[in-house]
C-alpha atoms as a PDB file:
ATOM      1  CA  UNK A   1      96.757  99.860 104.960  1.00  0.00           C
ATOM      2  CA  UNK A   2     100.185  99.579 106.407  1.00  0.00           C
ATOM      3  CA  UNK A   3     102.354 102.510 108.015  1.00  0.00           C
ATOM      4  CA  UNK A   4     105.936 103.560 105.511  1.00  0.00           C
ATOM      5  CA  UNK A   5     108.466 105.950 105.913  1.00  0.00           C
ATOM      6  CA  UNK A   6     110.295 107.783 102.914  1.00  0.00           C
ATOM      7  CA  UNK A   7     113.101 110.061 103.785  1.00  0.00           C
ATOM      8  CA  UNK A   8     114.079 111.633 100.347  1.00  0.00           C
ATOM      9  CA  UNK A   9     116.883 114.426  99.641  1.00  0.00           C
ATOM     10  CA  UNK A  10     116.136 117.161  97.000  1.00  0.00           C
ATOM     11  CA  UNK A  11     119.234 118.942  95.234  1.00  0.00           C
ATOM     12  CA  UNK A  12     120.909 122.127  97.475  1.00  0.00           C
ATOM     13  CA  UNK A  13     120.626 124.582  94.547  1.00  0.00           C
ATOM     14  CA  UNK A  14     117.074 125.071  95.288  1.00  0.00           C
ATOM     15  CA  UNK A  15     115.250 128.193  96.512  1.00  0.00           C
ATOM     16  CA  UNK A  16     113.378 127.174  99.374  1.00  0.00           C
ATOM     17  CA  UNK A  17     109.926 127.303  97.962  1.00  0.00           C
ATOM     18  CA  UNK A  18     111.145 125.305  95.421  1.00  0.00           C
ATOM     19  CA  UNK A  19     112.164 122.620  98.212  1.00  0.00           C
ATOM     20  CA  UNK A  20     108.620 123.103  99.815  1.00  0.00           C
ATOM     21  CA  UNK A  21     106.745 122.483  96.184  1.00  0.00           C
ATOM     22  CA  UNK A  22     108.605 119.040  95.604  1.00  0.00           C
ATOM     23  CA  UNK A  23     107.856 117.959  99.083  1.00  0.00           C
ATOM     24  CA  UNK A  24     104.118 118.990  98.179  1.00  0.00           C
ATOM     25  CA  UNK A  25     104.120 117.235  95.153  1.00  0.00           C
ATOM     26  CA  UNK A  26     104.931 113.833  97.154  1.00  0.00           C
ATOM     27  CA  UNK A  27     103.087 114.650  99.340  1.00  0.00           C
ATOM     28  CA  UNK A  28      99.454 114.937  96.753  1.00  0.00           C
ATOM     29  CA  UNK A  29     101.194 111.566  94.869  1.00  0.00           C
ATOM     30  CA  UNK A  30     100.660 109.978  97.680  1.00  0.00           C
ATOM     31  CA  UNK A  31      97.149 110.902  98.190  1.00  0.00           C
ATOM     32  CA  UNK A  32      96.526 110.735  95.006  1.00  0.00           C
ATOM     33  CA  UNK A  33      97.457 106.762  94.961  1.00  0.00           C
ATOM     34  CA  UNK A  34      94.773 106.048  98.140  1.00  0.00           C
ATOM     35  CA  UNK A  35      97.714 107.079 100.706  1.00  0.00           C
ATOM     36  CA  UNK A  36      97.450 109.144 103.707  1.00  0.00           C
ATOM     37  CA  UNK A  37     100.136 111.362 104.785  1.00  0.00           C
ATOM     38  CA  UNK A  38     100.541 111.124 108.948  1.00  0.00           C
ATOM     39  CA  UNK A  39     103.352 113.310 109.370  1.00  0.00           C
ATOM     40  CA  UNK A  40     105.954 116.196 107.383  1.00  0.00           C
ATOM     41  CA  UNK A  41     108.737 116.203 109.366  1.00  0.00           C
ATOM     42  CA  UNK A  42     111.178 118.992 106.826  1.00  0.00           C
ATOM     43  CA  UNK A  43     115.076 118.693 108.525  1.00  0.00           C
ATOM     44  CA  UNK A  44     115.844 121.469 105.886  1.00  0.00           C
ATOM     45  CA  UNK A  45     119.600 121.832 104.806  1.00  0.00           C
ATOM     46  CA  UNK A  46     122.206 119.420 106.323  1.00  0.00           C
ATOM     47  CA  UNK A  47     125.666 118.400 105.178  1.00  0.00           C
ATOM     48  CA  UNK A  48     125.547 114.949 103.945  1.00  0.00           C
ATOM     49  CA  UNK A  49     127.853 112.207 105.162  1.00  0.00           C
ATOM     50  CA  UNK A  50     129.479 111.850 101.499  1.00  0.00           C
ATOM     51  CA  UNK A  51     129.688 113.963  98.121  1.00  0.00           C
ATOM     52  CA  UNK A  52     126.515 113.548  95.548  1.00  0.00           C
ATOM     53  CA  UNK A  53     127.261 114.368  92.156  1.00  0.00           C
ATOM     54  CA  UNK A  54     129.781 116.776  93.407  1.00  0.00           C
ATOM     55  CA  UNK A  55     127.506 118.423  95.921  1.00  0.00           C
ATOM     56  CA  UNK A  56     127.980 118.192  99.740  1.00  0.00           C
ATOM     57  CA  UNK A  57     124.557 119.484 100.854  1.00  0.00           C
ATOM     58  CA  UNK A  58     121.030 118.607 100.461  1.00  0.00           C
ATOM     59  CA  UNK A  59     117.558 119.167 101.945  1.00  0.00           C
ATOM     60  CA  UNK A  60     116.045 116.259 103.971  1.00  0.00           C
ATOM     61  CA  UNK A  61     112.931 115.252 104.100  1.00  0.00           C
ATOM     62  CA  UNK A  62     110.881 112.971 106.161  1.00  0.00           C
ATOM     63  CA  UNK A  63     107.639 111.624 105.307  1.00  0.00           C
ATOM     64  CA  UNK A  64     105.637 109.003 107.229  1.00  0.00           C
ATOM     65  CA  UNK A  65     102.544 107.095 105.779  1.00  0.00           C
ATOM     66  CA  UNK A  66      99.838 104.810 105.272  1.00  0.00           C
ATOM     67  CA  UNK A  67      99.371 103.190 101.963  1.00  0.00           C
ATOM     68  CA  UNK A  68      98.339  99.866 100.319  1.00  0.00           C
ATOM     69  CA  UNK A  69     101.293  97.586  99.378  1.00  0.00           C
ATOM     70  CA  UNK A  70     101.612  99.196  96.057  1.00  0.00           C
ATOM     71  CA  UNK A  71     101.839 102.833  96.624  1.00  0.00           C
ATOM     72  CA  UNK A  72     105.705 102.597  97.974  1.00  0.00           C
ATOM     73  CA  UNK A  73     106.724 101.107  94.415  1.00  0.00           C
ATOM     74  CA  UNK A  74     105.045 103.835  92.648  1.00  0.00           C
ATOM     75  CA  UNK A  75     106.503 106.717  94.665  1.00  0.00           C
ATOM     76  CA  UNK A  76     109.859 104.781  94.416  1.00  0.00           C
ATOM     77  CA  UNK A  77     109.578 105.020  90.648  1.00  0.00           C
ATOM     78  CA  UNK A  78     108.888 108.825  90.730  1.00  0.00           C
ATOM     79  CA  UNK A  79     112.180 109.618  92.672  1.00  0.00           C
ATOM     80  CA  UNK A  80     113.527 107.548  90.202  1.00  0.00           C
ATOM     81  CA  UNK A  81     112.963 110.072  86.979  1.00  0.00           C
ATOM     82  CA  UNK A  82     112.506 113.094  89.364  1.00  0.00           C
ATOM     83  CA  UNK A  83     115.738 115.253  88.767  1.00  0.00           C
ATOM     84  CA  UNK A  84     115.123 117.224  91.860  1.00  0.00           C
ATOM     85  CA  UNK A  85     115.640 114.081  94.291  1.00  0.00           C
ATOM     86  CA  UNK A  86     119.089 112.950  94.704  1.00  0.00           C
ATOM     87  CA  UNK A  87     118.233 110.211  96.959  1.00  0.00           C
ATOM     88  CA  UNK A  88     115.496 108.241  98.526  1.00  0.00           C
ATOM     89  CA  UNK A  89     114.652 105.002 100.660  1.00  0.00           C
ATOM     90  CA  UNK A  90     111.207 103.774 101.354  1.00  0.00           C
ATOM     91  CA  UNK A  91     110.677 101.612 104.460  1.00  0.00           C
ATOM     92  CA  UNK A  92     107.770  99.886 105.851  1.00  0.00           C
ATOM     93  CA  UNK A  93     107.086 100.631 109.927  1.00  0.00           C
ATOM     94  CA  UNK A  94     107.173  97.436 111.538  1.00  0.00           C
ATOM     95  CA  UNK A  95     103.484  96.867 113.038  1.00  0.00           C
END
């Protein structure tokens, strides 16, 4: 198992528990796929450096993992056709 980071950010025109069930839903994906979630680390709502699809804001999230090679392609395809994330990167923690 190796040690990732995903820091993903969902749309602003979310209710907060809205925010909080897509982060959950990761969250189980990644167990779900044989990963282990280490640490939630939810920045909330922060202006981002550049306009999104005509939206300034967004809700940051940090997630750090463990996970067999695979896992970080099938989360990255999930942000891919989720509508509520309007960006993501996946890194792998250097050892």
């Amino acid at each position: 198992m190796r040690d990732y980071e995903t820091l993903y950010i969902v749309r602003p025109d979310m209710t907060e528990e809205e925010y909080t069930a897509v982060v959950e839903k990761f969250n189980a994906l990644i167990q779900a796929n044989g990963g282990e979630v280490v640490k939630t680390d939810l920045w909330g709502k922060r202006r981002l450096a550049y306009e999104i699809e005509k939206l300034r804001e967004g809700y940051y999230a940090l997630v750090t993992f463990k996970a067999g090679p695979e896992l970080p392609q099938e989360l990255e395809r999930n942000f891919r056709i989720s509508d509520s994330i309007m960006r993501y990167i996946v890194t792998r923690l250097p050892e």
